[in-house]
Protein backbone atom coordinates (compact mmCIF):
# COMPACT_ATOMS: atom_id res chain seq x y z
CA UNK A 1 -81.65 -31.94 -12.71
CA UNK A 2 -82.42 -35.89 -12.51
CA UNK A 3 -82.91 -36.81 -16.56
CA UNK A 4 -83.89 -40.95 -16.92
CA UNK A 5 -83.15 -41.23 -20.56
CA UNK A 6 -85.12 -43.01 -23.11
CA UNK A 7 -83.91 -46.37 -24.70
CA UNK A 8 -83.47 -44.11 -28.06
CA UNK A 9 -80.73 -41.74 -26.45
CA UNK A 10 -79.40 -43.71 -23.44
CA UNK A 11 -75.92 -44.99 -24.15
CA UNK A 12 -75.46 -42.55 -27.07
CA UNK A 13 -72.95 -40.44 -27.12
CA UNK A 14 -75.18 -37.34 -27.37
CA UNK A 15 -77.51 -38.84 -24.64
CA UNK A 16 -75.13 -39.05 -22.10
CA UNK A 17 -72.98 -36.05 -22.40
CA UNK A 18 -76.36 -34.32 -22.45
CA UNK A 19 -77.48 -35.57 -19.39
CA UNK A 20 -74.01 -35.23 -17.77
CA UNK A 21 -74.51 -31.22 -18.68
CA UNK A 22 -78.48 -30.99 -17.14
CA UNK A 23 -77.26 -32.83 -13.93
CA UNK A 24 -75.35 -29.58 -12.87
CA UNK A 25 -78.81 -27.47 -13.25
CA UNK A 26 -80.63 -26.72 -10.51
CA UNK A 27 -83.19 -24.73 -12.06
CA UNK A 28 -82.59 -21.60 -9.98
CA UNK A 29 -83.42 -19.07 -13.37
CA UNK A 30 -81.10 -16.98 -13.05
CA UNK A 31 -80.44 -17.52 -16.36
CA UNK A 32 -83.52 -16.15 -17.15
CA UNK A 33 -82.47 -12.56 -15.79
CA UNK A 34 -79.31 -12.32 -18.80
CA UNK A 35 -81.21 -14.39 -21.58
CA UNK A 36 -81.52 -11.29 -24.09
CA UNK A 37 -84.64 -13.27 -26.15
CA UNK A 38 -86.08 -14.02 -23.06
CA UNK A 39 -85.77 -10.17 -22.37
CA UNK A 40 -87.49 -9.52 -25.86
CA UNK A 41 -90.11 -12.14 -25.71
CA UNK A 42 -91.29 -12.94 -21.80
CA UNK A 43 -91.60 -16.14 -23.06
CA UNK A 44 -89.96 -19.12 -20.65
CA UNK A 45 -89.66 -21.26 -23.29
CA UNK A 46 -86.99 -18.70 -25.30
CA UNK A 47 -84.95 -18.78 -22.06
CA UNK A 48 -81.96 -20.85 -21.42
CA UNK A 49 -84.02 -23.02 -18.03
CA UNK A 50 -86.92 -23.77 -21.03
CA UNK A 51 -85.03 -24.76 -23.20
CA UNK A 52 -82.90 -26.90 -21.28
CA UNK A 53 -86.23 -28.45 -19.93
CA UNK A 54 -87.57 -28.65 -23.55
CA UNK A 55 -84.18 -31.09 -24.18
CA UNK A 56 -84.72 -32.67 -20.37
CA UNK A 57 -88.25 -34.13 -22.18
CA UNK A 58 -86.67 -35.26 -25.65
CA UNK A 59 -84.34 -37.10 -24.15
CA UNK A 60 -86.72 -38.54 -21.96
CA UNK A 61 -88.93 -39.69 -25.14
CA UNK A 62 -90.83 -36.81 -25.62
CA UNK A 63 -91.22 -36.46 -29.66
CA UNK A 64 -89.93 -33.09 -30.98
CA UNK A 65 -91.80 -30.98 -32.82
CA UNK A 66 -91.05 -27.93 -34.95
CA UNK A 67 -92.15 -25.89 -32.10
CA UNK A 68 -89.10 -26.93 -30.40
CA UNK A 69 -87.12 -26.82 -32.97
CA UNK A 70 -88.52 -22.72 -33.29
CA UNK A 71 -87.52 -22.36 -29.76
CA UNK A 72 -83.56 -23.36 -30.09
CA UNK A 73 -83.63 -21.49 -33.60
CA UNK A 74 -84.30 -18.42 -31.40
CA UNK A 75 -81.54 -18.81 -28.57
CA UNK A 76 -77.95 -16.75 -29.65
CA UNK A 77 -75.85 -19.26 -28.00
CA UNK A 78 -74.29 -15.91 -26.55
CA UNK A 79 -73.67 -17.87 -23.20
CA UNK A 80 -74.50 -14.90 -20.90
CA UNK A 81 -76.38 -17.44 -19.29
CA UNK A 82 -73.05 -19.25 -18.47
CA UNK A 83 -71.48 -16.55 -17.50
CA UNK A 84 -74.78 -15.89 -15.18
CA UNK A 85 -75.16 -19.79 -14.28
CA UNK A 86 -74.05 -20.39 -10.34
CA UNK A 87 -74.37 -23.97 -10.91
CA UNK A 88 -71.77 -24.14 -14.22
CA UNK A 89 -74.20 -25.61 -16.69
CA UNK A 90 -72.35 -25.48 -20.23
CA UNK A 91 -75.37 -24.69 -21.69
CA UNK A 92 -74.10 -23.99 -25.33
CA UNK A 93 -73.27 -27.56 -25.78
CA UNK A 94 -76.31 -28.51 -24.72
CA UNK A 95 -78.15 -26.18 -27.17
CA UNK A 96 -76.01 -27.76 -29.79
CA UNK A 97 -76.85 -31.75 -29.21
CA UNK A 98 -80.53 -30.25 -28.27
CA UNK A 99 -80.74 -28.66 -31.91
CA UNK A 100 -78.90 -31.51 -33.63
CA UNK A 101 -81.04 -34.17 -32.11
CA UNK A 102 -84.26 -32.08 -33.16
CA UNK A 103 -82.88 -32.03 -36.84
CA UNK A 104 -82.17 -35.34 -37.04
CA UNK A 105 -86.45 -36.08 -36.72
CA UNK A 106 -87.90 -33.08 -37.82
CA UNK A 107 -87.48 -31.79 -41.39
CA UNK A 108 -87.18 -27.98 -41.77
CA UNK A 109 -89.05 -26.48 -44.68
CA UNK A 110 -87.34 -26.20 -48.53
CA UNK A 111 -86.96 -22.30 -47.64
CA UNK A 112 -84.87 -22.96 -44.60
CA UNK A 113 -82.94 -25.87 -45.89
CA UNK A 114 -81.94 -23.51 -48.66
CA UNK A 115 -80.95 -20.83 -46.63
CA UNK A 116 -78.99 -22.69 -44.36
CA UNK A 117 -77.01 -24.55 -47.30
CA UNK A 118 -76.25 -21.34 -49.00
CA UNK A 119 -74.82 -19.53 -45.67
CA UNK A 120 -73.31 -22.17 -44.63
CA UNK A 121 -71.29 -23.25 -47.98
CA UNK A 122 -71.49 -19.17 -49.73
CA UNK A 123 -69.72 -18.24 -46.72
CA UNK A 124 -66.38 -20.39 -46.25
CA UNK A 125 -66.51 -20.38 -49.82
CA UNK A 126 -63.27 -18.98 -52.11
CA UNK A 127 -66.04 -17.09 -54.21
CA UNK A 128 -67.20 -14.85 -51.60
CA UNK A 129 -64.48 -12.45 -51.57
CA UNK A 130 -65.44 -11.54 -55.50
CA UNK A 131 -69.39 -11.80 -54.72
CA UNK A 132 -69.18 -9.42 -52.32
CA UNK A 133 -67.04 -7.11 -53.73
CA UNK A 134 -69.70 -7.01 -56.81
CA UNK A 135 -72.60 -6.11 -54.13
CA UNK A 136 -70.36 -3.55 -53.09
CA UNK A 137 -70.34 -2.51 -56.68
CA UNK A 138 -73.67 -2.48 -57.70
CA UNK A 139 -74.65 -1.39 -53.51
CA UNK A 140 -76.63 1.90 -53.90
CA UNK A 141 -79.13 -0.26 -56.37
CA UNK A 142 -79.41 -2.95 -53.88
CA UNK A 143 -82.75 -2.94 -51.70
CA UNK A 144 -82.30 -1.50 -48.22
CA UNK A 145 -82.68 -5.19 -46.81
CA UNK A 146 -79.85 -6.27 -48.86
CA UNK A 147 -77.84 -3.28 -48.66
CA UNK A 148 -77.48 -3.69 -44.97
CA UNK A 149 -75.64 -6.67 -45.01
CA UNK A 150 -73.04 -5.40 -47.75
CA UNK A 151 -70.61 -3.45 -45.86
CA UNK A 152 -69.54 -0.06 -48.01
CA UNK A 153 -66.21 -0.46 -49.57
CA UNK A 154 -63.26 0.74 -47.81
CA UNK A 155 -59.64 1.91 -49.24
CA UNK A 156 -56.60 -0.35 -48.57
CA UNK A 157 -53.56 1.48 -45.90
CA UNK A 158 -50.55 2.15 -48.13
CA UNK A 159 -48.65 0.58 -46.01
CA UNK A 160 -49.62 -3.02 -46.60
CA UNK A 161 -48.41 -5.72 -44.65
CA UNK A 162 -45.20 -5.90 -42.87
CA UNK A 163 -42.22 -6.96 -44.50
CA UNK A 164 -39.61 -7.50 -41.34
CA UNK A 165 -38.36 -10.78 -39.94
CA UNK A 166 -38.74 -11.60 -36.15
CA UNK A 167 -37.60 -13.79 -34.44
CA UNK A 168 -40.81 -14.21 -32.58
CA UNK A 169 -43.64 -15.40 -34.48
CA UNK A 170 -47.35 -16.29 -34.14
CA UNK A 171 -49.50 -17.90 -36.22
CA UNK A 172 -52.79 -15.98 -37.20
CA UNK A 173 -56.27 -17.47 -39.36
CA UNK A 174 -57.41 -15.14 -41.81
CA UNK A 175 -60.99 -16.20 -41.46
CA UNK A 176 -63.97 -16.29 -43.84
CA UNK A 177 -65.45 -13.90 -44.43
CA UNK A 178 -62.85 -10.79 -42.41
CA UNK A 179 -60.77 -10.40 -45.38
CA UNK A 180 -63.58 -9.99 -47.31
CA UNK A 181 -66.19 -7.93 -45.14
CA UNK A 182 -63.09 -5.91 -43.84
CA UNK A 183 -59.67 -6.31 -45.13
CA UNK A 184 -57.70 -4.07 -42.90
CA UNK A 185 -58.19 -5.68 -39.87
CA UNK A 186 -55.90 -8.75 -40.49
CA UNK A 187 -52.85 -6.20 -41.82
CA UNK A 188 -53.61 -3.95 -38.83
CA UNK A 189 -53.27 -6.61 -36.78
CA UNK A 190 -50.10 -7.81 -38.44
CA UNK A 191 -48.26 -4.02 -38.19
CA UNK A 192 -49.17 -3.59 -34.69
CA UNK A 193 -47.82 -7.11 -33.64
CA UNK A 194 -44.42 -6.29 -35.57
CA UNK A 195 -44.17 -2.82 -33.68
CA UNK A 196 -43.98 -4.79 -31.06
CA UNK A 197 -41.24 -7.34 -32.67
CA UNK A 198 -43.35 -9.97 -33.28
CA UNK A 199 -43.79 -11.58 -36.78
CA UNK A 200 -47.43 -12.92 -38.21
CA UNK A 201 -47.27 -16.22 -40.18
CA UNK A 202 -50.69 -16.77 -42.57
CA UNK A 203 -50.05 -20.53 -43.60
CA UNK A 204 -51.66 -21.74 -46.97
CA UNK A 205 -54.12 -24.37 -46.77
CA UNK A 206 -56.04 -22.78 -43.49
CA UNK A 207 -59.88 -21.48 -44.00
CA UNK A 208 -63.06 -21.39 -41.90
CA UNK A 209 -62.68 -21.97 -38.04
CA UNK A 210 -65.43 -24.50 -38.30
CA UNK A 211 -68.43 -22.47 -36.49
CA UNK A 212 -70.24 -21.82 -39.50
CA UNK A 213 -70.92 -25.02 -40.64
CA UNK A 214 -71.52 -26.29 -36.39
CA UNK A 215 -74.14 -23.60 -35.59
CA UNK A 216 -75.67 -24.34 -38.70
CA UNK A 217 -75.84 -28.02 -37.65
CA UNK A 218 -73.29 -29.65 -40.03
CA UNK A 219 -71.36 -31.10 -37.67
CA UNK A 220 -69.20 -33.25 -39.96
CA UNK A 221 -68.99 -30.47 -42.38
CA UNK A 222 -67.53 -28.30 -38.96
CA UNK A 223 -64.92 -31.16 -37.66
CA UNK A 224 -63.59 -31.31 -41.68
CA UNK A 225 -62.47 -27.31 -41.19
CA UNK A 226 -61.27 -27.78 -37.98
CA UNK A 227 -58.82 -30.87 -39.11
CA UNK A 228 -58.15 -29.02 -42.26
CA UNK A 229 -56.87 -26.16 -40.45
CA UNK A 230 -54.71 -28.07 -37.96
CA UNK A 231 -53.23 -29.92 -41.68
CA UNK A 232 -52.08 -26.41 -41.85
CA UNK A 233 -50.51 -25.18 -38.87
CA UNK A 234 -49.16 -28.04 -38.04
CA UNK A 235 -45.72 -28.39 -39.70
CA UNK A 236 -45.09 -25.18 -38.06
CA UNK A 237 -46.17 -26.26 -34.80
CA UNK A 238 -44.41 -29.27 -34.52
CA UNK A 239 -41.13 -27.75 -35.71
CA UNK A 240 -41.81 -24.78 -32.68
CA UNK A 241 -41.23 -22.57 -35.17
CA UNK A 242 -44.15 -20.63 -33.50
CA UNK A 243 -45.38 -19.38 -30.35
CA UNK A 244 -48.99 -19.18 -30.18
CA UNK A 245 -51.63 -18.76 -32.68
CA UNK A 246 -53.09 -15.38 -32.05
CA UNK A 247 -57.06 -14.75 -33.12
CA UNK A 248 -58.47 -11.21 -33.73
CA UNK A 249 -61.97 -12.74 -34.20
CA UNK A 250 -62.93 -14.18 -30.98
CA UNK A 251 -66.06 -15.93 -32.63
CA UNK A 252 -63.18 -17.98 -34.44
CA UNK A 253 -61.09 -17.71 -31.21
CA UNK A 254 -63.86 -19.45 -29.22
CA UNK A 255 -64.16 -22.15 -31.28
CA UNK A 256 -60.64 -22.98 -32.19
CA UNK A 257 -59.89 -22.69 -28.25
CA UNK A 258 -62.40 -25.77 -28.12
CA UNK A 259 -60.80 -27.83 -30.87
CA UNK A 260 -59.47 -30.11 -28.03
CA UNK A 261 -62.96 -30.68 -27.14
CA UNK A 262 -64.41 -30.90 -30.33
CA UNK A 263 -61.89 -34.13 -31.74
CA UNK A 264 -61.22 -35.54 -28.34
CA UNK A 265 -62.72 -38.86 -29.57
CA UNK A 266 -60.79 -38.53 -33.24
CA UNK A 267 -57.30 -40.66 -32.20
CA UNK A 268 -56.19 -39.33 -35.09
CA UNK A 269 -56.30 -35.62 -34.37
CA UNK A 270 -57.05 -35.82 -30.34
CA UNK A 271 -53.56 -34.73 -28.88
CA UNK A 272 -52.63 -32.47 -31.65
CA UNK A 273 -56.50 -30.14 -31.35
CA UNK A 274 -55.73 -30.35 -27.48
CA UNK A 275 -52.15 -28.67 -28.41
CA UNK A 276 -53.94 -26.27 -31.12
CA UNK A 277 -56.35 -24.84 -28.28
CA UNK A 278 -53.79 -24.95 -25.90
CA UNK A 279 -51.85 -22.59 -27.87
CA UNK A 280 -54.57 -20.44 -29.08
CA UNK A 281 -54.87 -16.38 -27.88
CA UNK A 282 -57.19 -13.92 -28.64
CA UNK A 283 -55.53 -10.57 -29.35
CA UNK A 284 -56.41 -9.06 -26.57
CA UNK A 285 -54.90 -11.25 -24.32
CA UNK A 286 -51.47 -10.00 -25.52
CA UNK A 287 -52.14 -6.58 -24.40
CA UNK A 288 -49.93 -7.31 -21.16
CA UNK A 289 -47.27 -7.72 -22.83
CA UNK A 290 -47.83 -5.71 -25.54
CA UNK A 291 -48.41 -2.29 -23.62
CA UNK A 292 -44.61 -1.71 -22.34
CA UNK A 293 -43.11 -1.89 -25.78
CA UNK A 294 -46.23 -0.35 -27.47
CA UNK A 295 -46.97 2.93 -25.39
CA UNK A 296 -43.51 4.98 -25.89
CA UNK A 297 -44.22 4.42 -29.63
CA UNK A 298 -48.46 5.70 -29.48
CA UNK A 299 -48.32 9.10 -30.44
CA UNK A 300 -51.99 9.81 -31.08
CA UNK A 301 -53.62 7.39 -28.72
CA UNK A 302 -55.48 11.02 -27.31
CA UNK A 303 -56.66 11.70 -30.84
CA UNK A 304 -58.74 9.02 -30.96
CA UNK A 305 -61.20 10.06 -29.10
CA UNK A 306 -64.05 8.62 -26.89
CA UNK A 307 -63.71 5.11 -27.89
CA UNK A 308 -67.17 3.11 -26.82
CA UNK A 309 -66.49 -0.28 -26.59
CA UNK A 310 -69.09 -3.67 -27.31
CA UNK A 311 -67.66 -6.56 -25.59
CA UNK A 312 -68.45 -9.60 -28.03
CA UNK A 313 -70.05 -12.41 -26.39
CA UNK A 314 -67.74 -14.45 -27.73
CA UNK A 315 -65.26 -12.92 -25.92
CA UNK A 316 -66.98 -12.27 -22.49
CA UNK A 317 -68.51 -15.41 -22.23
CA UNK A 318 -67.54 -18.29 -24.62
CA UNK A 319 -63.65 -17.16 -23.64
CA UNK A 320 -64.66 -15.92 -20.20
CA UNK A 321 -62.04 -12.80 -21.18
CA UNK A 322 -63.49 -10.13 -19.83
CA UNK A 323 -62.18 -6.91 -18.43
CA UNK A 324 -58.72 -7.52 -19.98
CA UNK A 325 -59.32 -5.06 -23.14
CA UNK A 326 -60.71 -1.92 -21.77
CA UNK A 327 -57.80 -2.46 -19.03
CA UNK A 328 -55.13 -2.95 -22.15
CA UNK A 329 -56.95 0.05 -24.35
CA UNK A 330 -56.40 2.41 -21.17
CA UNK A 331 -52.79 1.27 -20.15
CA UNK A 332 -52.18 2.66 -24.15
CA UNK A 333 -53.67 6.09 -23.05
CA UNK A 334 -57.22 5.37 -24.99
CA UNK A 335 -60.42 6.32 -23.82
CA UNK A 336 -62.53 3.83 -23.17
CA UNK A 337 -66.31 3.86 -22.41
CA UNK A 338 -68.86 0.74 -21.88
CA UNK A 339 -72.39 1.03 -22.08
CA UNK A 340 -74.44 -0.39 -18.77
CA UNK A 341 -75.78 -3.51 -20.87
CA UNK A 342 -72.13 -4.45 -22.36
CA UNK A 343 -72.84 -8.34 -20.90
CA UNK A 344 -76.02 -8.40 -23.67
CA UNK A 345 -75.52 -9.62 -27.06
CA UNK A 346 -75.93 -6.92 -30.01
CA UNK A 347 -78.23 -9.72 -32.44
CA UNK A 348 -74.94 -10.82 -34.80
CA UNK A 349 -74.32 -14.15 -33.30
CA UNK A 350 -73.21 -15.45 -36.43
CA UNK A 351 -75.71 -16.35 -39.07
CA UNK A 352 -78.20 -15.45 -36.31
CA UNK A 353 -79.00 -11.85 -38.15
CA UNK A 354 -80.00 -13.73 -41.56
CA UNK A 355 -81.60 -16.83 -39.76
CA UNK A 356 -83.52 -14.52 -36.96
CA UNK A 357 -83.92 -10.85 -38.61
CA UNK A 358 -86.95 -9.42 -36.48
CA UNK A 359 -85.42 -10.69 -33.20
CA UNK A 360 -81.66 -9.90 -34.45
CA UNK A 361 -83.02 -6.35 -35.62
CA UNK A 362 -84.56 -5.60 -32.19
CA UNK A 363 -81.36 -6.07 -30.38
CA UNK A 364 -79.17 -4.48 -32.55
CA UNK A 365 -81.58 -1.22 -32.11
CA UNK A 366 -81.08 -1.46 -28.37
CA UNK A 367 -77.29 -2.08 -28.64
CA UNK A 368 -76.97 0.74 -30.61
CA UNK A 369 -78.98 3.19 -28.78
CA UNK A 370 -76.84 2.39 -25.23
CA UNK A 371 -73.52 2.97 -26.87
CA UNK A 372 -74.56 6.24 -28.76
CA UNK A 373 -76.06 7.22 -25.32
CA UNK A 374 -72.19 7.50 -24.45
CA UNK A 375 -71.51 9.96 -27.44
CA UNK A 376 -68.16 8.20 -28.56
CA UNK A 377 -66.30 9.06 -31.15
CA UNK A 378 -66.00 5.75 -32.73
CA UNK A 379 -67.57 1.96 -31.90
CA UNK A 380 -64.76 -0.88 -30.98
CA UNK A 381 -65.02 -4.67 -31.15
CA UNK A 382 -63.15 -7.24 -31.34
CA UNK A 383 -65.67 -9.54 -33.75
CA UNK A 384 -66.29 -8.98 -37.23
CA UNK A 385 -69.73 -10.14 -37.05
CA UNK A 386 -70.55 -8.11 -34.26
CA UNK A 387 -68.84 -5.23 -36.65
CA UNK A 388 -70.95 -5.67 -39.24
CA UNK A 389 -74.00 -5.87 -37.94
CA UNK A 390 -73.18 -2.64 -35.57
CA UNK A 391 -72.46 -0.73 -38.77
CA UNK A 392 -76.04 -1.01 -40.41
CA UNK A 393 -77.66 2.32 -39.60
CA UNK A 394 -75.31 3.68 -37.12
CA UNK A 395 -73.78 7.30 -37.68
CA UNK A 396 -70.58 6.45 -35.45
CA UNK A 397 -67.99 4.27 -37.29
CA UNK A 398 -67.66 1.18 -35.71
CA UNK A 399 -64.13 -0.49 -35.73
CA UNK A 400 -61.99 -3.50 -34.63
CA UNK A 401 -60.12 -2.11 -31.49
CA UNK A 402 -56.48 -3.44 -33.42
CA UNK A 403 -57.62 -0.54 -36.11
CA UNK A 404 -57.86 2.24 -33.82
CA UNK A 405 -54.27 1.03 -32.31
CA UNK A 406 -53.05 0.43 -35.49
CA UNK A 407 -54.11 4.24 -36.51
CA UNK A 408 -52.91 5.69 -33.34
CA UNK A 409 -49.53 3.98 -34.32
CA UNK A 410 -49.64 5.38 -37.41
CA UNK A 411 -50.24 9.38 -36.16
C-alpha cells in the first residue's frame, strides 16, 4: 500500500515504521473474514483493512477525529488478522502508533480519561490484591455489573508451594493481577514444573509485564515495567543461574517475548530485552519435554474429564503457538475438545471488557455458547483474562490448563 507521508509524520519515528508496516498490505480483505468486530458490526471501518486505511489517511494529513479514534477503541488487537494476513502485515503495531498518534490530537472525554487512569494504575498496583479480596467480601451485595468482574473466592491447595532444590531452574513473573484474580495458578504451575525436576525462581522487584499501561496508551508508563522487570531478572540471568523464563499468562508472554522490540532503540537496555525475549517460554511450550517425565506419574489424567479448550489469542496469534497444547494435553492422556471458532477471540483482550462492555459482552456470549455446545466437563486456558471473563455466567468451571495437570498430579 503506497503511503506519501505528511511533513508532520515523515521522518518520525512513528511515521516511518508505520508506513514500513502498510507497504506489505495489499488490501486483499482477508482480514476482514477473521476480524471478530467486523463479524459483530458489518461495518468496514471496525475491520483490520479500515482501519489500516483510516491510519493510511492520518499519516497522509488527514486530521483525526474522535470517530477514528471510536474505531481503533473497538479493534481487540487479537491479531487473527495476522494470523489470516497472506501478505504479513503486523497489524497490531500499527493499531498501536495508529491509536497513539490519534491521542496525541484528540482529547478523550473526563469519563474516559478517568477510566483509563484508574485501570491502568488500580491494576499493576500493590493495593489490588486487598481491594479485591474486599469485593470478594462484600460480593453477593455488589450489583450484577460489578459482581461479574469479581471472581468468587477460592480456597488455597494445602500443599503450597514447593520446597525442593533443582538443579534446573526457570524464572517465572507473577503478574498483576493472577495472584490476585486466581492464586493457584502460579503454585500449580510451580508443583507441576518440580514434578518434573525443575525449580521456579519468583525474583523480588518484578511486577506488571508492561501491556497494561501500552494498550492503554502509556507508552512510557509500559517501557518503565518492562526495564523494571529486566532490573529484576537480571542478576540471575547474567550469572546463568537460569534457563529460561517460563510464562503461564501468554498475554504477559506475548509482550515480554517482544521486549527486544520494544527497547531496541534504549542503548541502555537494547541487548539485554533482546536476551530477555530470547529466553522467554510460554508454558506450554515445555510440554515436549515435559510429557516423558510427567505421564508415568498422571494418575487421574482420565478423571478429568472432557476438557474444552479456548485457545487465547495471545497465544495463537501474538505467539503464533498454536496446536502445541491440545497436542501436549493429549500426549498426558487428557481429553481435549476445541470448539469450530477456537481462532475467534472470547471479548477479554485485556481491559477491552471494561473499555468495550456491549461489544466484549456479545462475544463472550458466543464463545461461551460454542464450547458448552461440546458438553465438557471443565473450560481450559492458558490466560487469566480470558479466565475471567469466561467465568461470568458460565455453569462449567473454567480453569488454567496447568490446574487441571496440577490436579490430575495430585489424584
Amino acid at each position: 500500500m503506497h503511503t506519501e507521508l505528511s511533513p508532520e509524520h515523515a521522518g518520525t519515528a512513528d511515521g516511518e515504521a508505520a508506513k514500513a508496516l502498510l507497504q506489505k498490505c495489499v488490501h486483499c480483505g482477508f482480514c476482514t473474514a477473521t476480524c471478530p468486530t467486523y463479524q459483530l458490526l458489518g461495518d468496514e471501518l471496525d475491520g483490520p483493512r479500515g482501519r489500516i486505511y483510516q491510519i493510511k489517511n492520518l499519516l497522509e494529513g488527514e486530521a483525526p477525529t474522535r470517530e477514528l479514534q471510536t474505531h481503533l477503541d473497538r479493534c481487540l488487537t487479537c491479531r487473527n488478522c495476522e494470523s489470516t494476513c497472506p501478505s504479513g502485515v503486523q497489524y497490531g503495531e500499527l493499531a498501536e502508533i495508529g491509536r497513539r498518534l490519534v491521542d496525541a490530537r484528540v482529547e478523550r472525554p473526563a469519563t474516559e480519561r478517568l477510566v483509563r487512569w484508574a485501570l491502568k494504575e488500580g491494576l499493576t498496583s500493590p493495593l489490588f490484591a486487598p481491594a479485591l479480596q474486599l469485593g470478594q467480601v462484600v460480593r453477593p451485595l455488589l450489583p450484577e455489573t460489578l459482581q461479574a468482574k469479581v471472581p468468587e473466592r477460592r480456597e488455597a491447595d494445602a500443599r503450597g508451594w514447593p520446597q525442593q532444590r533443582h538443579a534446573r531452574r526457570m524464572l517465572m513473573l507473577a503478574g498483576c493481577v493472577q495472584p490476585a484474580m486466581s492464586p493457584e495458578i502460579n503454585p500449580a504451575t510451580a508443583r507441576v514444573l518440580d514434578a518434573a525436576g525443575i525449580e521456579v525462581v519468583l525474583p523480588s522487584g518484578a511486577g506488571c509485564c508492561g501491556a497494561i499501561r501500552a494498550h492503554l496508551n502509556d507508552r512510557d508508563g509500559g517501557l518503565a515495567d518492562m526495564r523494571r522487570n529486566i532490573d529484576a531478572w537480571w542478576p540471575l540471568i547474567e550469572r546463568g543461574e537460569v534457563e529460561a523464563i517460563v510464562m503461564n499468562a501468554s498475554g504477559c508472554g506475548a509482550t515480554v517475548k517482544e521486549y527486544g522490540h520494544h527497547l531496541a532503540g534504549d542503548a541502555a537496555y537494547a541487548a539485554k530485552a533482546a536476551r530477555v525475549s530470547a529466553m522467554t517460554r510460554d508454558l506450554s511450550e515445555l510440554l515436549p519435554e515435559l510429557v516423558p517425565v510427567l505421564k508415568p506419574k498422571l494418575a487421574a489424567a482420565a478423571q478429568a474429564g472432557r476438557l474444552a479448550l479456548h485457545p487465547p489469542c495471545t497465544l495463537q496469534h501474538a505467539q503464533k503457538l498454536k496446536g502445541g497444547l491440545e497436542a501436549g494435553l493429549r500426549a498426558l492422556g487428557f481429553t481435549v475438545v476445541l470448539p469450530a471458532d477456537s481462532h475467534l477471540c472470547c471479548g477479554s483482550a485485556g481491559t477491552y471488557s471494561v473499555l468495550q462492555p456491549a461489544l466484549s459482552k456479545q462475544l463472550r456470549e458466543r464463545k461461551q455458547a460454542s464450547l458448552a455446545a461440546l458438553e465438557p466437563d471443565t473450560v481450559v486456558s492458558a490466560n487469566i483474562g480470558c479466565i475471567t471473563h469466561l467465568q461470568t455466567g458460565c455453569r462449567t468451571p473454567v480453569r488454567h490448563w496447568v490446574e487441571v495437570l496440577d490436579a490430575a498430579l495430585r489424584g
